[in-house]
C-alpha atoms as a PDB file:
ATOM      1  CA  UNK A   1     208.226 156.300 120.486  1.00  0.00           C
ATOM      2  CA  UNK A   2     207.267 155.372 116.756  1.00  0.00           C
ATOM      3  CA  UNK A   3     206.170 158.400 114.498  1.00  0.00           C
ATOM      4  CA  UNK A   4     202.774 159.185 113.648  1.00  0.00           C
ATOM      5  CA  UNK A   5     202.362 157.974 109.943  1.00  0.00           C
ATOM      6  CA  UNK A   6     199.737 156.313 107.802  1.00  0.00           C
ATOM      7  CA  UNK A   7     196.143 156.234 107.859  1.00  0.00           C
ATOM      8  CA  UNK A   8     194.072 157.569 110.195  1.00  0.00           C
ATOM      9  CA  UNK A   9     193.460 160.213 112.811  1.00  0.00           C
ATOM     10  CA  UNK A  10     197.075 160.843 113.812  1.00  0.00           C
ATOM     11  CA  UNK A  11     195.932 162.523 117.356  1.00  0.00           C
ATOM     12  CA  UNK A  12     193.988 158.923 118.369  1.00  0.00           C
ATOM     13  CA  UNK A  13     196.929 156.841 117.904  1.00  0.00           C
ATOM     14  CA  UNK A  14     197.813 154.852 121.507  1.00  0.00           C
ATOM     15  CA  UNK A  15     201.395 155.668 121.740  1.00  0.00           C
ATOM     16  CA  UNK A  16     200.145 159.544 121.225  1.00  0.00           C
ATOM     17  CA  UNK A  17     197.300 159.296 123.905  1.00  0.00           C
ATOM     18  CA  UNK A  18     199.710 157.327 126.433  1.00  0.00           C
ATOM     19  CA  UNK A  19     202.502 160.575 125.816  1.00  0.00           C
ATOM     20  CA  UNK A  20     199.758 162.855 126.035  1.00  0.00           C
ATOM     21  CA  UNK A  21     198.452 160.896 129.683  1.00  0.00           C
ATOM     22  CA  UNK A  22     201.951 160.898 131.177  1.00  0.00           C
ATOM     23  CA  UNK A  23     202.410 164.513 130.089  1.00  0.00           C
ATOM     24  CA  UNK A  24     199.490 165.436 131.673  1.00  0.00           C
ATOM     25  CA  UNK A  25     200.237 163.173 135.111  1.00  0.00           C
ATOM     26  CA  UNK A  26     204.214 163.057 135.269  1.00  0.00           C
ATOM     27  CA  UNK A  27     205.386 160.863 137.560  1.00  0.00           C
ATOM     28  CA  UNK A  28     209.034 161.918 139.646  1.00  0.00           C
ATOM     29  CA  UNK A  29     210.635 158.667 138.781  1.00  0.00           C
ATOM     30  CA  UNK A  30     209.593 159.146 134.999  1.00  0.00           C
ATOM     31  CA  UNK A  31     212.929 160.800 133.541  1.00  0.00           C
ATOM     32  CA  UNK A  32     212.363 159.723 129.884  1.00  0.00           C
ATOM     33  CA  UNK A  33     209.208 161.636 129.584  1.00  0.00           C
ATOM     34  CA  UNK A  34     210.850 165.140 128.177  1.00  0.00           C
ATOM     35  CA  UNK A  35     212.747 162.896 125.780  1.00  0.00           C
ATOM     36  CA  UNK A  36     210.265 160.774 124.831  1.00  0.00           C
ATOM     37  CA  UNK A  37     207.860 164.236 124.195  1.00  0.00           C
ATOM     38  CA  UNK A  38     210.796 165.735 122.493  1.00  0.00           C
ATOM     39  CA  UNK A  39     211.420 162.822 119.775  1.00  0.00           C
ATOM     40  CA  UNK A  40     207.799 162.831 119.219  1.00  0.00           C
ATOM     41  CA  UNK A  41     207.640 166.202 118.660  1.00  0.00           C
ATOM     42  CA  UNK A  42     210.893 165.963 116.126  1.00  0.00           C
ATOM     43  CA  UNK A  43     208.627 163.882 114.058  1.00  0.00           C
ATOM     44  CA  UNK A  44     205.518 165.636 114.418  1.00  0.00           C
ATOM     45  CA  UNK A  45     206.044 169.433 115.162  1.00  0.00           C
ATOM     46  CA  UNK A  46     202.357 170.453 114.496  1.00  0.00           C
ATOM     47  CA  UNK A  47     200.943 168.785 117.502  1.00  0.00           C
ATOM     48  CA  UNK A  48     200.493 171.761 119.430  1.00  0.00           C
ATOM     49  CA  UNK A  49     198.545 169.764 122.088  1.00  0.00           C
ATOM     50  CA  UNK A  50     201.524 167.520 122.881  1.00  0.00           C
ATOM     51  CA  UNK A  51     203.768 170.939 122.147  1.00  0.00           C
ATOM     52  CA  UNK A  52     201.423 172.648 125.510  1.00  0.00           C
ATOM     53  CA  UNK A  53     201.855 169.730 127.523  1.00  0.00           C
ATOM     54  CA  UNK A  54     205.508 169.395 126.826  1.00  0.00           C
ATOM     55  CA  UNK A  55     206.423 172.959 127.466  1.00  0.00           C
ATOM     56  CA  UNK A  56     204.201 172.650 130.939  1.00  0.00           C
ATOM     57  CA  UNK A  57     206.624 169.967 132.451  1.00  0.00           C
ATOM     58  CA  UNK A  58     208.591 170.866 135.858  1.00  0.00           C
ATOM     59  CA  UNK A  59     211.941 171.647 134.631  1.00  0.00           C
ATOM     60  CA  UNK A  60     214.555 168.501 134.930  1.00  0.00           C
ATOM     61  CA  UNK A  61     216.892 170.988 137.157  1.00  0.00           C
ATOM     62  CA  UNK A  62     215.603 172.595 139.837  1.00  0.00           C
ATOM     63  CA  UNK A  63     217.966 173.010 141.872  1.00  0.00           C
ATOM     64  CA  UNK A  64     218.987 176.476 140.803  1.00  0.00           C
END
């Protein structure tokens, strides 16, 4: 996942809209997702909308 940078509307990039898609759909055999979220995030903390979707995922462990 590339950061957001440059010109532009930041939140209409396509590797942003994909994240936001999968984060919205997770799929069970999708294990990168909360890493892939998480790096974007590192590089772009004020994305709140990406921030909600992340914090929504199932957790990774569940069998607690």
């Amino acid at each position: 996942m590339r950061a957001v940078e440059g010109a532009g509307d930041p939140k209409e990039t396509p590797e942003r809209l994909e994240l936001l898609a999968r984060l919205r759909d997770p799929q069970p055999g999708d294990a990168t997702l909360p890493a892939e979220a998480d790096l974007y995030l590192r590089h772009n903390p004020e994305d709140e909308e990406v921030k909600t979707a992340r914090e929504r995922l199932p957790s990774l462990d569940e069998s607690e």
